[in-house]
PDB file of N, CA and C in Angstrom:
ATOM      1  N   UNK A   1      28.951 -52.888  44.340  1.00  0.00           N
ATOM      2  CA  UNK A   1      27.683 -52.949  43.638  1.00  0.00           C
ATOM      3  C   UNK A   1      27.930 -52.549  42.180  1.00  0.00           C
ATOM      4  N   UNK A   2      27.616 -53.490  41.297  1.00  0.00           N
ATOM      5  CA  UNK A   2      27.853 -52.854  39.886  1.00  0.00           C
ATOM      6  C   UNK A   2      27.034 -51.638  39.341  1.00  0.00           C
ATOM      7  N   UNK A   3      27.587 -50.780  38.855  1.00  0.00           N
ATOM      8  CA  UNK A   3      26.394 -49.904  38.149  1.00  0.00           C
ATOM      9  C   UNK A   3      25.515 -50.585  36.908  1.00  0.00           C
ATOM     10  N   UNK A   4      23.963 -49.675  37.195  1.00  0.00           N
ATOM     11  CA  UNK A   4      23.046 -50.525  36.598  1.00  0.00           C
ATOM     12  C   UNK A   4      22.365 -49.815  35.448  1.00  0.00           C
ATOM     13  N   UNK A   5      23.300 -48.684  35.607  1.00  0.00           N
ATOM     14  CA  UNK A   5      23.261 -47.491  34.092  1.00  0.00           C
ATOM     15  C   UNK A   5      25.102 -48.101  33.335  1.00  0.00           C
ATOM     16  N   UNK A   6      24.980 -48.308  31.958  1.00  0.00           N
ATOM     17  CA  UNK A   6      25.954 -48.016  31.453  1.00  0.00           C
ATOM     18  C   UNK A   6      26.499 -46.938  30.701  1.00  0.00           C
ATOM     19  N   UNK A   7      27.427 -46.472  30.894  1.00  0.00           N
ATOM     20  CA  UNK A   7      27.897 -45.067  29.727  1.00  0.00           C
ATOM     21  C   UNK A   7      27.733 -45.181  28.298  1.00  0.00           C
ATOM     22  N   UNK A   8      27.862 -44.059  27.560  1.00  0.00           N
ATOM     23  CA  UNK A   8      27.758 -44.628  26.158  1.00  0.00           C
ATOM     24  C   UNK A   8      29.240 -45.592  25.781  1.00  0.00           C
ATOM     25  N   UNK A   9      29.096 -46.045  24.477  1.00  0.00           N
ATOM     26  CA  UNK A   9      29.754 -46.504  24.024  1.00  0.00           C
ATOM     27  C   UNK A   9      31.399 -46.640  23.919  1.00  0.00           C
ATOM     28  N   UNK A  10      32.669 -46.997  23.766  1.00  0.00           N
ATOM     29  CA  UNK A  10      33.627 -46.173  23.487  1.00  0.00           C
ATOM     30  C   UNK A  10      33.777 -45.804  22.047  1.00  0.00           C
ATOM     31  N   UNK A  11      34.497 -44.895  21.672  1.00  0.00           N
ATOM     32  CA  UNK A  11      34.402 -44.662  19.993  1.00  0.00           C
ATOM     33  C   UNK A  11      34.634 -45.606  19.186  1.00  0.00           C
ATOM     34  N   UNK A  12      35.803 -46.375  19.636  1.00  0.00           N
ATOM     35  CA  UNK A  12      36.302 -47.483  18.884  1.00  0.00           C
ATOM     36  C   UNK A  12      35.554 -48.848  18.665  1.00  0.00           C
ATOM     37  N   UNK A  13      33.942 -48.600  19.537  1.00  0.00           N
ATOM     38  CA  UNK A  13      33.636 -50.190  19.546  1.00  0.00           C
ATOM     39  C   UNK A  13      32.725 -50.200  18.647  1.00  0.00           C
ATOM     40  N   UNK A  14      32.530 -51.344  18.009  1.00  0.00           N
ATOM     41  CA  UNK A  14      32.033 -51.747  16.691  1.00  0.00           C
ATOM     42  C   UNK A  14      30.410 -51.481  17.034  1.00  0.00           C
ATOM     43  N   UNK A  15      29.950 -50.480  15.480  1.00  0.00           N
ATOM     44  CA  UNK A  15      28.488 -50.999  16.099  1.00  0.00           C
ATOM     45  C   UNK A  15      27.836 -52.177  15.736  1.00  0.00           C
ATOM     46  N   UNK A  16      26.767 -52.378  15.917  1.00  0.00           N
ATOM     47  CA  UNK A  16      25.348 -52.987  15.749  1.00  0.00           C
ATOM     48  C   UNK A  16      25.219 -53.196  14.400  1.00  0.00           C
ATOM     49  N   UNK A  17      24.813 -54.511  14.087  1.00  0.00           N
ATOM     50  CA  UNK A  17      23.976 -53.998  12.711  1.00  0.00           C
ATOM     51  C   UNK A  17      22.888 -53.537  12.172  1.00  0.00           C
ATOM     52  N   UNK A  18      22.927 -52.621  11.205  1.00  0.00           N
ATOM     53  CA  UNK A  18      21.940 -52.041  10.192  1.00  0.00           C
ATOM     54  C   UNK A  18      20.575 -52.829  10.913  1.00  0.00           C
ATOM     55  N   UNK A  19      20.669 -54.020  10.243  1.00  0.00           N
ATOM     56  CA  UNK A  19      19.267 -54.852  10.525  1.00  0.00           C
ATOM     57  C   UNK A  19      18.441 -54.481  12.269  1.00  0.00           C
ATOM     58  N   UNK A  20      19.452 -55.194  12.643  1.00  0.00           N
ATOM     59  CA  UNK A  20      19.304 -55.326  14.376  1.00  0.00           C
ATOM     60  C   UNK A  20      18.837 -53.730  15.039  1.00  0.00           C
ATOM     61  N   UNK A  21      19.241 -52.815  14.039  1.00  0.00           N
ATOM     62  CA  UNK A  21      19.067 -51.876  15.232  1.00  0.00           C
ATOM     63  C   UNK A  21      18.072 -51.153  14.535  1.00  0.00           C
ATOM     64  N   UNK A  22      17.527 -51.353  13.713  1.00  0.00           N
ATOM     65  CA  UNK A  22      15.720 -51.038  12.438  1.00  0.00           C
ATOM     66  C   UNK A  22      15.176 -51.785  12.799  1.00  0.00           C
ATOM     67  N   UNK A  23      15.685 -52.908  13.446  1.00  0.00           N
ATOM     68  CA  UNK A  23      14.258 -53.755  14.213  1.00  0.00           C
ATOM     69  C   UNK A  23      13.965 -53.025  15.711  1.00  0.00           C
ATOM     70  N   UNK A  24      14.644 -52.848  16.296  1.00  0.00           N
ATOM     71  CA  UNK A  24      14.243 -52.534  17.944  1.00  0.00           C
ATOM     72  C   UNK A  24      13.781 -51.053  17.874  1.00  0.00           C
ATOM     73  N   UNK A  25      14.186 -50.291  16.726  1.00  0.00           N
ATOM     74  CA  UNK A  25      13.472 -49.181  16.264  1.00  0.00           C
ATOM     75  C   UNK A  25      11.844 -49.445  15.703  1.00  0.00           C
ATOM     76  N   UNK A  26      11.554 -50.366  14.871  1.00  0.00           N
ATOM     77  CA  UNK A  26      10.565 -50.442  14.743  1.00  0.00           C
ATOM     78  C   UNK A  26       9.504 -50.967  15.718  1.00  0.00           C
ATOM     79  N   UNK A  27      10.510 -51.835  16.649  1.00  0.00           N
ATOM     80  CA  UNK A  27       9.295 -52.597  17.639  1.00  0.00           C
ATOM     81  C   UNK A  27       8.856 -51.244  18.537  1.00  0.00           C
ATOM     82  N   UNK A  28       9.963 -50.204  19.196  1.00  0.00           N
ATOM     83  CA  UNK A  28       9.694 -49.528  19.967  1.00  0.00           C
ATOM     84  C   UNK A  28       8.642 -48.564  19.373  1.00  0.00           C
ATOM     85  N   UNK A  29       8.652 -48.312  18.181  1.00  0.00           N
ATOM     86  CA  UNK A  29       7.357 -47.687  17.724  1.00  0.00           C
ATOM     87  C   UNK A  29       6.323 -47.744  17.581  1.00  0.00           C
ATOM     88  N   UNK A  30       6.356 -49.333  16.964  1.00  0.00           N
ATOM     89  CA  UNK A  30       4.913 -50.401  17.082  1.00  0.00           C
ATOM     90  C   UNK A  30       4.064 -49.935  18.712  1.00  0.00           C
ATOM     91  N   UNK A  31       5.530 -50.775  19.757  1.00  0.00           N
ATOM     92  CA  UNK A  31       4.926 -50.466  20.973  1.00  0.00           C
ATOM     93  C   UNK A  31       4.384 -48.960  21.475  1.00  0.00           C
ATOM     94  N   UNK A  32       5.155 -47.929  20.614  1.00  0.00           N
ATOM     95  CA  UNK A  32       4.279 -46.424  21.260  1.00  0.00           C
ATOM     96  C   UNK A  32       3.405 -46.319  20.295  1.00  0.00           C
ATOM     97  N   UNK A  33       3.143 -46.618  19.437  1.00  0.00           N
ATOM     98  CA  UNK A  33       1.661 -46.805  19.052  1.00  0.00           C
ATOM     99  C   UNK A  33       0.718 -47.628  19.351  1.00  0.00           C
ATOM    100  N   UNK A  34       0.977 -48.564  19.660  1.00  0.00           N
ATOM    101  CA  UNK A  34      -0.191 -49.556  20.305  1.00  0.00           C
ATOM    102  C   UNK A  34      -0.548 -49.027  21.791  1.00  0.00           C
ATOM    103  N   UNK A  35       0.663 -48.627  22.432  1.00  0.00           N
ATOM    104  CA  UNK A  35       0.055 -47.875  23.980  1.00  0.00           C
ATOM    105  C   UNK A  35      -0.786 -46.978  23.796  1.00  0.00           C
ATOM    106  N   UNK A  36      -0.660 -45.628  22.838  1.00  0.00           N
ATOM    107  CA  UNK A  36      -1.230 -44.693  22.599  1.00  0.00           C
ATOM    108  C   UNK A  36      -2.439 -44.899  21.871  1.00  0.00           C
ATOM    109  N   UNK A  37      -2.757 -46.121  21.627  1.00  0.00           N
ATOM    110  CA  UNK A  37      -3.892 -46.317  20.946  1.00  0.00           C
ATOM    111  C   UNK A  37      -5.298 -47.211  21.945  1.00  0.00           C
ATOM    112  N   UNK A  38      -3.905 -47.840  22.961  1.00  0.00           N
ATOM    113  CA  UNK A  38      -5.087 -48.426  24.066  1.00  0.00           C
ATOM    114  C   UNK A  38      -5.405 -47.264  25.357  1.00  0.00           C
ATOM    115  N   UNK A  39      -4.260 -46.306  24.891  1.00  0.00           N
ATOM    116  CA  UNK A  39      -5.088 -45.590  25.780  1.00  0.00           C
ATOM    117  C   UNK A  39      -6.132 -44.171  25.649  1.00  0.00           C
ATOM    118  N   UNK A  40      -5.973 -44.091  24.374  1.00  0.00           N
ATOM    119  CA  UNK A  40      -6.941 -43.436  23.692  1.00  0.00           C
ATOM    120  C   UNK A  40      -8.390 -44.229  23.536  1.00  0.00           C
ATOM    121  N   UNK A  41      -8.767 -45.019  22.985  1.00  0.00           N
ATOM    122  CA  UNK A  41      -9.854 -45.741  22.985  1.00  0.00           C
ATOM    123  C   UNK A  41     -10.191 -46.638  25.009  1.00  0.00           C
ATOM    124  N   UNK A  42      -9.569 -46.408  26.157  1.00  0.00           N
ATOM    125  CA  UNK A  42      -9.560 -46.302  27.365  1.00  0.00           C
ATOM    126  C   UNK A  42     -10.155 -45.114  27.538  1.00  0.00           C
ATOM    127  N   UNK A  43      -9.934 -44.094  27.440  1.00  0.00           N
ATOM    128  CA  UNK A  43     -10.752 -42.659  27.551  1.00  0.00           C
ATOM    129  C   UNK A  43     -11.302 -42.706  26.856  1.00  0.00           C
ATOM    130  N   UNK A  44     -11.768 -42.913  25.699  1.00  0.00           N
ATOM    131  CA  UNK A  44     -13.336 -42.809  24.953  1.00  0.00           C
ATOM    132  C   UNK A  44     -14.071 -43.706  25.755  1.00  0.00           C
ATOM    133  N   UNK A  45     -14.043 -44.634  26.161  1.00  0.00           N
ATOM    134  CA  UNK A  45     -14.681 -45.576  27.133  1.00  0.00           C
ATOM    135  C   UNK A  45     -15.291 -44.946  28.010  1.00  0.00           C
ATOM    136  N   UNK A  46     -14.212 -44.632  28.792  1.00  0.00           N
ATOM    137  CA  UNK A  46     -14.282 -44.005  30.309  1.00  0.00           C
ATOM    138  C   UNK A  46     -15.405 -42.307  29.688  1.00  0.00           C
ATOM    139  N   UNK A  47     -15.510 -42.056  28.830  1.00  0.00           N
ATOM    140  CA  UNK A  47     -15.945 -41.088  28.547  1.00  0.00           C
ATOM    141  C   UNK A  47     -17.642 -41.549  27.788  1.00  0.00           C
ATOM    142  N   UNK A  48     -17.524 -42.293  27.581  1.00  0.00           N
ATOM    143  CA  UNK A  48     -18.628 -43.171  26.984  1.00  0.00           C
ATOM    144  C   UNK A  48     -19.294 -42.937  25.208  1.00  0.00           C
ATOM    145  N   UNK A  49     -17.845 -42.146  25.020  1.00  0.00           N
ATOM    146  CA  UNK A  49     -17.988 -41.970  23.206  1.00  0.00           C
ATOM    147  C   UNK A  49     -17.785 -43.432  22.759  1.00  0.00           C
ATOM    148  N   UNK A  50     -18.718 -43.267  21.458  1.00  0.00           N
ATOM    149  CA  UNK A  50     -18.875 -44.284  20.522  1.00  0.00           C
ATOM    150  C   UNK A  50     -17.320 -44.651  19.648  1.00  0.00           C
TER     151      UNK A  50
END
């Protein structure tokens, strides 16, 4: 069965680029702000604030 966690990196392997890895940083933020924002205005709902 292959493992379905990988280890980190080895030292020697090249990273990522600059670009590529400020984007998946930014999306993942976008996305915890947009969750935290649908679920904040979900409880004002459920709470029946304006």
């Amino acid at each position: 069965m292959p493992d379905i966690i990988e280890g980190p990196p080895e030292a020697d392997a090249p990273r990522r680029p600059l670009g590529r890895r400020l984007a998946w940083f930014l999306a993942l933020a976008l996305a915890g702000m947009a969750a935290t924002g649908a679920v904040a205005y979900a409880l004002r709902a459920l709470l029946g604030l304006e």
